[in-house]
C-alpha atoms as a PDB file:
ATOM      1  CA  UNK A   1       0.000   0.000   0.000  1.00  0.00           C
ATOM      2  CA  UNK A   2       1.231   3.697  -1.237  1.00  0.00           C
ATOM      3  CA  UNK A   3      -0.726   5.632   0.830  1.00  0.00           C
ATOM      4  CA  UNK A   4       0.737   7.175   4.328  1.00  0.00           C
ATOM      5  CA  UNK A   5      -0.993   9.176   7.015  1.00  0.00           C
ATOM      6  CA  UNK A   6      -0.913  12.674   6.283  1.00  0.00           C
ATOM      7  CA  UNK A   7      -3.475  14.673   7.505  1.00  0.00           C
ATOM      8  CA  UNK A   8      -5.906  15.355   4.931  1.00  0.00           C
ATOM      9  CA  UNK A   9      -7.948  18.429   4.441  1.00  0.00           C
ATOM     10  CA  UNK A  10     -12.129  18.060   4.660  1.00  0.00           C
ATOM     11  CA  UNK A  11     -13.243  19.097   1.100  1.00  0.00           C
ATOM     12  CA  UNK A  12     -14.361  15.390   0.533  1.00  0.00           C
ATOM     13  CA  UNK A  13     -14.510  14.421   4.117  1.00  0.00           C
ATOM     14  CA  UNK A  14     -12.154  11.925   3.960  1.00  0.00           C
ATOM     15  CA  UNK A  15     -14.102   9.350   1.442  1.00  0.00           C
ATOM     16  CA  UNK A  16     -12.060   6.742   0.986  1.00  0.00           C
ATOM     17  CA  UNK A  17     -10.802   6.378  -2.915  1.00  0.00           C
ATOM     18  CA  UNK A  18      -8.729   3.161  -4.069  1.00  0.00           C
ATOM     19  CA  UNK A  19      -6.405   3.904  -6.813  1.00  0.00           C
ATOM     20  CA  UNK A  20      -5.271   0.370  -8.453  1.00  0.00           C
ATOM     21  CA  UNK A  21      -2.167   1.726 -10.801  1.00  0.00           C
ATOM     22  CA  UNK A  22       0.684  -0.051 -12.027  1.00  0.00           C
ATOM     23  CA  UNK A  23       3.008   3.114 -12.593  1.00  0.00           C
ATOM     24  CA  UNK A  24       4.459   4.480  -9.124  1.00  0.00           C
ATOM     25  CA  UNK A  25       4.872   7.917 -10.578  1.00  0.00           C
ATOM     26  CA  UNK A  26       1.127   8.212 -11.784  1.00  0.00           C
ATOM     27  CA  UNK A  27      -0.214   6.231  -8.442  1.00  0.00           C
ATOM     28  CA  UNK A  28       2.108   8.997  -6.595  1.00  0.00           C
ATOM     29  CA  UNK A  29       0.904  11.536  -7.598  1.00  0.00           C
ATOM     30  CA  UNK A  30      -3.190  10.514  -8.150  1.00  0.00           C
ATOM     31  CA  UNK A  31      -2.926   9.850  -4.010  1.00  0.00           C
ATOM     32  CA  UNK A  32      -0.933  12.876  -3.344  1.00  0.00           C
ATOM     33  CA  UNK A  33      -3.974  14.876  -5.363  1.00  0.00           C
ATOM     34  CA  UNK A  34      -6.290  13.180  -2.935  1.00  0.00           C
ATOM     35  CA  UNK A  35      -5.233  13.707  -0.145  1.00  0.00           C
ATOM     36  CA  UNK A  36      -5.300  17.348  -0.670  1.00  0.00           C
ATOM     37  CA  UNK A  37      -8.455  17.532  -1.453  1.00  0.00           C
ATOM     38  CA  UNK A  38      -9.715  15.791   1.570  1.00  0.00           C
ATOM     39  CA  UNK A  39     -10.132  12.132   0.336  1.00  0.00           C
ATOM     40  CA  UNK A  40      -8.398   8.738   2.283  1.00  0.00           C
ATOM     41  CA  UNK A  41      -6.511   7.117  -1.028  1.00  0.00           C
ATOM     42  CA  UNK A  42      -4.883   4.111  -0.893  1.00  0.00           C
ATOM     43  CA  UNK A  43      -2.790   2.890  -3.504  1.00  0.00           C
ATOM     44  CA  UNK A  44      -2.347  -0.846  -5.145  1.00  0.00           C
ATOM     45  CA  UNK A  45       0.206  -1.358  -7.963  1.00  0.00           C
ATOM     46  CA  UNK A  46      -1.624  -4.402  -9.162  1.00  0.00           C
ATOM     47  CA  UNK A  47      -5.480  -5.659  -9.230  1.00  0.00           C
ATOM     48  CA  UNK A  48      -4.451  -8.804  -7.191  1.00  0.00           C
ATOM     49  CA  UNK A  49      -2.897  -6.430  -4.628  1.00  0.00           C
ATOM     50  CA  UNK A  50      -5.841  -4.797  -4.729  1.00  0.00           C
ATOM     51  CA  UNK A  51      -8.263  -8.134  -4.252  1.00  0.00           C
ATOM     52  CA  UNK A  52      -6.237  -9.086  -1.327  1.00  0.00           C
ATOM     53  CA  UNK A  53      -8.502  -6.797   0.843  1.00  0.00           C
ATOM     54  CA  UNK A  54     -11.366  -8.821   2.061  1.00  0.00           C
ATOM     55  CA  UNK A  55     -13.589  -5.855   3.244  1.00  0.00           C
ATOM     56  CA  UNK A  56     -13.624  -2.514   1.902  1.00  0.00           C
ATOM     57  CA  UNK A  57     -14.727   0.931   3.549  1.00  0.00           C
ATOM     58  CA  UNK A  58     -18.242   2.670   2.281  1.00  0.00           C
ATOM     59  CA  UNK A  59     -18.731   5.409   0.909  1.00  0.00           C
ATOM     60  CA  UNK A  60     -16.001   4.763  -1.618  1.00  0.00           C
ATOM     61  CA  UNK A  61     -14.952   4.272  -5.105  1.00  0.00           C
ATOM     62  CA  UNK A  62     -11.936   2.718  -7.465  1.00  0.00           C
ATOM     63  CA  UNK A  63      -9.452   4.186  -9.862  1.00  0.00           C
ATOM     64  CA  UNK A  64      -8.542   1.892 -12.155  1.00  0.00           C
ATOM     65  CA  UNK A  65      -5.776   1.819 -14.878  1.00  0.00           C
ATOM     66  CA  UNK A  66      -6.695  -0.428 -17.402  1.00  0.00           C
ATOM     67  CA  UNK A  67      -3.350  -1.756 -17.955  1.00  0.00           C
ATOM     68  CA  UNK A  68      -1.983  -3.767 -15.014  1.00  0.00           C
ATOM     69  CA  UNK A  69       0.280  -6.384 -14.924  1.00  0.00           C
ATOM     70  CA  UNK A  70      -1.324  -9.667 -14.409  1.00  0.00           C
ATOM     71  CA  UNK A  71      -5.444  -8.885 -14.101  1.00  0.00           C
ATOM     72  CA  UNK A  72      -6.500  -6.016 -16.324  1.00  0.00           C
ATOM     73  CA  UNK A  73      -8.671  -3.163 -14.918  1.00  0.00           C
ATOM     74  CA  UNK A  74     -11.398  -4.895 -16.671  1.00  0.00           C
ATOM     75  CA  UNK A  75     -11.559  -8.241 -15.462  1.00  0.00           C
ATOM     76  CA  UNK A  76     -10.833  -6.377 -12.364  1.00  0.00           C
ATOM     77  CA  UNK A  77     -13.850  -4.330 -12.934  1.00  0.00           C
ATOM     78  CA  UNK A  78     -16.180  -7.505 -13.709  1.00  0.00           C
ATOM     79  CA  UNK A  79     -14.566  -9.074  -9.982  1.00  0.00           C
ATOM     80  CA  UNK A  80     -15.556  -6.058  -8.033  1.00  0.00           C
ATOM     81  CA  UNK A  81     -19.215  -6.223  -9.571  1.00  0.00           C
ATOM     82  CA  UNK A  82     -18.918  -9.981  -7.920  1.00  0.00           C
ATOM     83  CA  UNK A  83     -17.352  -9.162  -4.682  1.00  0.00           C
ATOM     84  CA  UNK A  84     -18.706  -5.776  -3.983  1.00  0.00           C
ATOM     85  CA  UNK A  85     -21.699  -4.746  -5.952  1.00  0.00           C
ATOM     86  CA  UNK A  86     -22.300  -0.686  -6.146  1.00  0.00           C
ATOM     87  CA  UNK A  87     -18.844  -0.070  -5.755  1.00  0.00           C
ATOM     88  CA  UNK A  88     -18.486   2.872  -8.243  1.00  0.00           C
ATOM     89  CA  UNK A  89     -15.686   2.250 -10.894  1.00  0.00           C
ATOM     90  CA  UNK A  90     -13.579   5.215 -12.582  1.00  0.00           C
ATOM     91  CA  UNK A  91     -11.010   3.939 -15.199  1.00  0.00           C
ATOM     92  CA  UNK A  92      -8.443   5.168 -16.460  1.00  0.00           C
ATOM     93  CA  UNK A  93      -7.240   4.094 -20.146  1.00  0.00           C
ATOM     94  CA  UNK A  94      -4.566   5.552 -22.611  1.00  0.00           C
ATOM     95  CA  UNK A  95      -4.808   8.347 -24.495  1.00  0.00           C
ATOM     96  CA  UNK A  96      -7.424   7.179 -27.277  1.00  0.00           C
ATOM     97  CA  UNK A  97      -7.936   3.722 -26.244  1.00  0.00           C
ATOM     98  CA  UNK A  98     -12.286   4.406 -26.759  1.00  0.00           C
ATOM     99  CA  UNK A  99     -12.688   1.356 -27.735  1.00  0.00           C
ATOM    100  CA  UNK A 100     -11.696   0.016 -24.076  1.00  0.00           C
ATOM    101  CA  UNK A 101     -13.580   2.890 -22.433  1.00  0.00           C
ATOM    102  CA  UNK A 102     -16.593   2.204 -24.197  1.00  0.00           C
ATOM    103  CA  UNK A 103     -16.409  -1.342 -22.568  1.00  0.00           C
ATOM    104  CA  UNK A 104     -15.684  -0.409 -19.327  1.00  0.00           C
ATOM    105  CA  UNK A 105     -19.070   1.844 -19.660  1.00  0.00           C
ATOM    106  CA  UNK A 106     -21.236  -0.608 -20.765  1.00  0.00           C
ATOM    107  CA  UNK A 107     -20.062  -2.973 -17.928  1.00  0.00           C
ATOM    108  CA  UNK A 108     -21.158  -0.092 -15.369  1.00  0.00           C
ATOM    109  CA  UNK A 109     -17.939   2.163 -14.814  1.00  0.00           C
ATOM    110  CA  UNK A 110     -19.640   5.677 -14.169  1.00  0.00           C
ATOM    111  CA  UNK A 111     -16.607   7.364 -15.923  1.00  0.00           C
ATOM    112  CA  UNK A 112     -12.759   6.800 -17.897  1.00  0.00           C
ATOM    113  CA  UNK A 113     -10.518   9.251 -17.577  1.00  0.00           C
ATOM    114  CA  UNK A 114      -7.615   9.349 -20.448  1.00  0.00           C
ATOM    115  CA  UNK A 115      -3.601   9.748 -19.631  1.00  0.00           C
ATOM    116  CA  UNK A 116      -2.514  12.346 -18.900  1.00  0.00           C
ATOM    117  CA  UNK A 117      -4.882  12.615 -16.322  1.00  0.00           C
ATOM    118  CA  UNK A 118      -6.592  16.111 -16.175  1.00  0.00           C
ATOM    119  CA  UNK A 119      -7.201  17.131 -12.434  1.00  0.00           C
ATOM    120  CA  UNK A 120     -10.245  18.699 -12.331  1.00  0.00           C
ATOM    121  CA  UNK A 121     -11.928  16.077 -14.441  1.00  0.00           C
ATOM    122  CA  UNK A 122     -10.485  13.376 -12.004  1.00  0.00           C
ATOM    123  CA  UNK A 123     -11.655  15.353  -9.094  1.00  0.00           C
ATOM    124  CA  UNK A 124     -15.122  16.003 -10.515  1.00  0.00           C
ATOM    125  CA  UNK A 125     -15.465  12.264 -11.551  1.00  0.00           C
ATOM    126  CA  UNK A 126     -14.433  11.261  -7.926  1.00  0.00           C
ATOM    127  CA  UNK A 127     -17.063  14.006  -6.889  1.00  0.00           C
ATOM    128  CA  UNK A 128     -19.777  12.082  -8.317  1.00  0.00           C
ATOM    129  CA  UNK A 129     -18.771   8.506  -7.620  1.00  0.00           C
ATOM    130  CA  UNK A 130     -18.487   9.561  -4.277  1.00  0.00           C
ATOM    131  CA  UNK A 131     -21.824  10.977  -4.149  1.00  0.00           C
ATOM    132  CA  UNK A 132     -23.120   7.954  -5.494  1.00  0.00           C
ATOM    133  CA  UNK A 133     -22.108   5.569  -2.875  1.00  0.00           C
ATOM    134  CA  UNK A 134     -23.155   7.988  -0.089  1.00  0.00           C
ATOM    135  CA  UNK A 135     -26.193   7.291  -1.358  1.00  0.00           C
ATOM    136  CA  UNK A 136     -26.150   3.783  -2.272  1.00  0.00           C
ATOM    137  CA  UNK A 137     -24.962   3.381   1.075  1.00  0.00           C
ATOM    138  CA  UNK A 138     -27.362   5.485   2.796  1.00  0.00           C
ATOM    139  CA  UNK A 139     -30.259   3.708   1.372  1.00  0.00           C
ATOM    140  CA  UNK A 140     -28.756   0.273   2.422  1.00  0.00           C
ATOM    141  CA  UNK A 141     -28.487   0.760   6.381  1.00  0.00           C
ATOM    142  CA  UNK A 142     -31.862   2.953   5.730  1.00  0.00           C
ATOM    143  CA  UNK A 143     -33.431  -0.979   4.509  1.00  0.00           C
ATOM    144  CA  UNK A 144     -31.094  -2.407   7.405  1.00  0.00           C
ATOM    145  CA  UNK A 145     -33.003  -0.006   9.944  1.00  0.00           C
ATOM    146  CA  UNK A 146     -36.336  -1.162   8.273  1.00  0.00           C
ATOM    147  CA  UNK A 147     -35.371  -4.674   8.660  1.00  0.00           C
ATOM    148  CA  UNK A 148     -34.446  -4.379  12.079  1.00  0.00           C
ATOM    149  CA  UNK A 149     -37.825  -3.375  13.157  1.00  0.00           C
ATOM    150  CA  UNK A 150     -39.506  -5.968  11.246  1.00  0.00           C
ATOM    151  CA  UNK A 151     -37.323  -8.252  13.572  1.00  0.00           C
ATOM    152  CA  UNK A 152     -39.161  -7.107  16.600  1.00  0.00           C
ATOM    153  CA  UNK A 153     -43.006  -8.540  15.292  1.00  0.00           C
ATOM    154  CA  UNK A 154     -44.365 -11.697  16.073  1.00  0.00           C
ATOM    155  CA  UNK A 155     -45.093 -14.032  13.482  1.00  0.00           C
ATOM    156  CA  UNK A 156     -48.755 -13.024  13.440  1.00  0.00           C
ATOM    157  CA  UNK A 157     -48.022  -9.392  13.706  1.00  0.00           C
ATOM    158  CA  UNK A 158     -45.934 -10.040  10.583  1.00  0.00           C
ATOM    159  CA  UNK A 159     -48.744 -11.583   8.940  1.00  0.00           C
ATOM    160  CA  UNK A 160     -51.264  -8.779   9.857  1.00  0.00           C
ATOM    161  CA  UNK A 161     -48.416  -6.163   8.754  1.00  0.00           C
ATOM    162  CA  UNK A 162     -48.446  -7.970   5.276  1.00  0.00           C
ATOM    163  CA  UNK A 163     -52.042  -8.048   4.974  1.00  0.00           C
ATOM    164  CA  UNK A 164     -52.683  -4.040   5.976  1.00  0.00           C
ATOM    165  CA  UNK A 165     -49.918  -3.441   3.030  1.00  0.00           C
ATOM    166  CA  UNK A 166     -51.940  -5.320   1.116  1.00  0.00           C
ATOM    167  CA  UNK A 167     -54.693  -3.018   1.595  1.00  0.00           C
ATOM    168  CA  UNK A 168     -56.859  -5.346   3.380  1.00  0.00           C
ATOM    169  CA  UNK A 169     -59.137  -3.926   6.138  1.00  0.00           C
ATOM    170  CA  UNK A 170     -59.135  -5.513   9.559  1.00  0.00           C
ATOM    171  CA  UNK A 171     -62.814  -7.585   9.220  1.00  0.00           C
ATOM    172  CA  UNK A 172     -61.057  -9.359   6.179  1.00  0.00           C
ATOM    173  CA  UNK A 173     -57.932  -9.915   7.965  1.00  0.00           C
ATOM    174  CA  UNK A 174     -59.917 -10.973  11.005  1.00  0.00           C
ATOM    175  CA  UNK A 175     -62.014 -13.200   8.758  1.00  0.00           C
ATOM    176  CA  UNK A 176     -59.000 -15.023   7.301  1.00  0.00           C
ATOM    177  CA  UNK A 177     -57.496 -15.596  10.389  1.00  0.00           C
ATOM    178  CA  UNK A 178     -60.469 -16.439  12.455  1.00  0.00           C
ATOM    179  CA  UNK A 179     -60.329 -13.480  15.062  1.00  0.00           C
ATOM    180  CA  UNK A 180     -61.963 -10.634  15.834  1.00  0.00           C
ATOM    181  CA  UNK A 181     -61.822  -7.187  14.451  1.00  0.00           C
ATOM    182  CA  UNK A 182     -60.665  -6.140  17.771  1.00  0.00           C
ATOM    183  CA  UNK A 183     -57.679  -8.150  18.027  1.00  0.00           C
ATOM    184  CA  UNK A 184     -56.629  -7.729  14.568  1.00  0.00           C
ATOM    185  CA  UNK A 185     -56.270  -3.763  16.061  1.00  0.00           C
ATOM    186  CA  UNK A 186     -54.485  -4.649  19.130  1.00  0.00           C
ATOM    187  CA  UNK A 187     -52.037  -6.185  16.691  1.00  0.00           C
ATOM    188  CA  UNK A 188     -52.000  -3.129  14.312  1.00  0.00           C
ATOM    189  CA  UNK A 189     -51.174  -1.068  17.068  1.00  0.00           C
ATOM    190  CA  UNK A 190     -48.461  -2.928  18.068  1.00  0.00           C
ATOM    191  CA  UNK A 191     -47.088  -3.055  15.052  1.00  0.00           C
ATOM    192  CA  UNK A 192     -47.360   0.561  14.354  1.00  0.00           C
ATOM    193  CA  UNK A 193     -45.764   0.815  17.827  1.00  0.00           C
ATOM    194  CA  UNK A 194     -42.732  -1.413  16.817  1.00  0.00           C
ATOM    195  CA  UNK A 195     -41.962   0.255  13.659  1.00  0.00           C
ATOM    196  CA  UNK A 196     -42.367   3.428  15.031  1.00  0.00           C
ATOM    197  CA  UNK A 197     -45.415   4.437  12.405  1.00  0.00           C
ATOM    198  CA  UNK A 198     -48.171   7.276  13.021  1.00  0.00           C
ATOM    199  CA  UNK A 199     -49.601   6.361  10.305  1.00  0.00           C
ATOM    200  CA  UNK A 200     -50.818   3.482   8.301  1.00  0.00           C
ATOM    201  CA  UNK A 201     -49.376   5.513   5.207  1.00  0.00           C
ATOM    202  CA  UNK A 202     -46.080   4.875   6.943  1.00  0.00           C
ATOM    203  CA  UNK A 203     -46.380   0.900   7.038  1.00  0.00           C
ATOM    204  CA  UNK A 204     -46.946   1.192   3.014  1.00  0.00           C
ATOM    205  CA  UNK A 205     -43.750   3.588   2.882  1.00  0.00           C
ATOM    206  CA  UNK A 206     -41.298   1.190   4.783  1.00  0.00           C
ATOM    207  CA  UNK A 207     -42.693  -2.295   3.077  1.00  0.00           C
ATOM    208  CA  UNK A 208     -42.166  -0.345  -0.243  1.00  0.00           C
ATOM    209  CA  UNK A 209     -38.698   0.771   0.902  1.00  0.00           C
ATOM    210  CA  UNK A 210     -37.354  -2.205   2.226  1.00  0.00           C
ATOM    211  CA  UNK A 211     -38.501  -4.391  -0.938  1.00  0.00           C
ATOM    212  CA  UNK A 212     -36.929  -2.296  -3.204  1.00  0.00           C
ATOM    213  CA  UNK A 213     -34.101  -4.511  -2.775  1.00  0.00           C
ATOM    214  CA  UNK A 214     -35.049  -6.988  -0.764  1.00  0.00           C
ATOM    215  CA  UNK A 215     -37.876 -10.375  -1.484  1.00  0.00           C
ATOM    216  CA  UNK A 216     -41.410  -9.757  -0.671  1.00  0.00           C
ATOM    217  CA  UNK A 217     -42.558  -9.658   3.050  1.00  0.00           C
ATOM    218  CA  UNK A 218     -44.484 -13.963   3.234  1.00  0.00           C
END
């Protein structure tokens, strides 16, 4: 690893920003640009380097020179998609390789950046991955939080919650289940209680939420 500790100034709040680049010079001076500008780099000369880390920090995203020794930024591309999906993707290609950019695009790198590297087109690039997994991110402990409360429901206060986003009223759901209207509210308000709802408009909002990514509430 390139990167050292020196204190970094807050433009980016220290987002953390892998740069995977074979040439030392270019790697240099891509983490030394970084760190200025308030980013955490960390520098790998070589995509298996790079792959060696089993967990990485979030928000983030890679710089990736599409010419390494061993794995190219490609197939190192298509690996990250594998091990950690979202993970935004800048490459980096030689000056008029399109053909290779083009690629990398279509395989879901949100930019390419050609050599020699123009700064404030890196830094604007890095801008907007960054921004991207903020919110990625955001949005994935926001369906953790959801889940989380599900946790705390019985199983038949999970099966009333599913019906009530179903838009059932409580005389069907008390009819299916063989109960009364009465307890089928004693449930609903415990389950409003749990997920910390006022309104019934909020139990559609968080189902909708946390299947956006997720498999149905059975």
């Amino acid at each position: 690893m390139t990167a050292d500790a020196t204190p970094i100034e807050d433009s980016f709040d220290g987002s953390t920003v892998y740069v995977v680049e074979d040439d030392k010079a270019v790697r240099d001076s891509l983490l030394l640009l970084l760190r200025l500008r308030g980013c955490a780099p960390s520098g790998y000369e070589s995509a298996e380097e790079f792959l060696k880390l089993d967990a990485l920090l979030r928000p983030a995203c890679a710089l990736v020179d599409v010419r390494l020794p061993g794995m190219d930024g490609l197939a190192l591309q298509q690996r990250l998609k594998e091990r950690h999906p979202g993970l935004p993707v800048i490459v980096i290609t030689g000056h008029g390789d399109v053909a290779t950019a083009r690629s990398a695009l279509r395989d879901g790198a949100v930019d390419f950046l050609e050599k020699p590297i123009d700064e404030q087109e890196l830094l604007d690039a890095v801008s907007v991955a960054l921004a991207s997994d903020q919110r990625r991110v955001a949005k994935a402990r926001d369906r953790e939080e959801i889940a989380a409360r599900l946790a705390r429901l019985t199983a038949r206060e999970l099966e009333v919650f599913e019906r009530i986003t179903n838009g059932q009223h409580n005389r069907e759901i008390a009819e299916e289940f063989g109960i009364s209207p009465r307890t089928v509210e004693v449930h609903r308000s415990r389950i409003m209680e749990k997920l910390q709802a006022r309104r019934v408009a909020d139990l559609f909002r968080l189902r909708f939420e946390l299947e956006q990514h997720s498999p149905p509430v059975e």
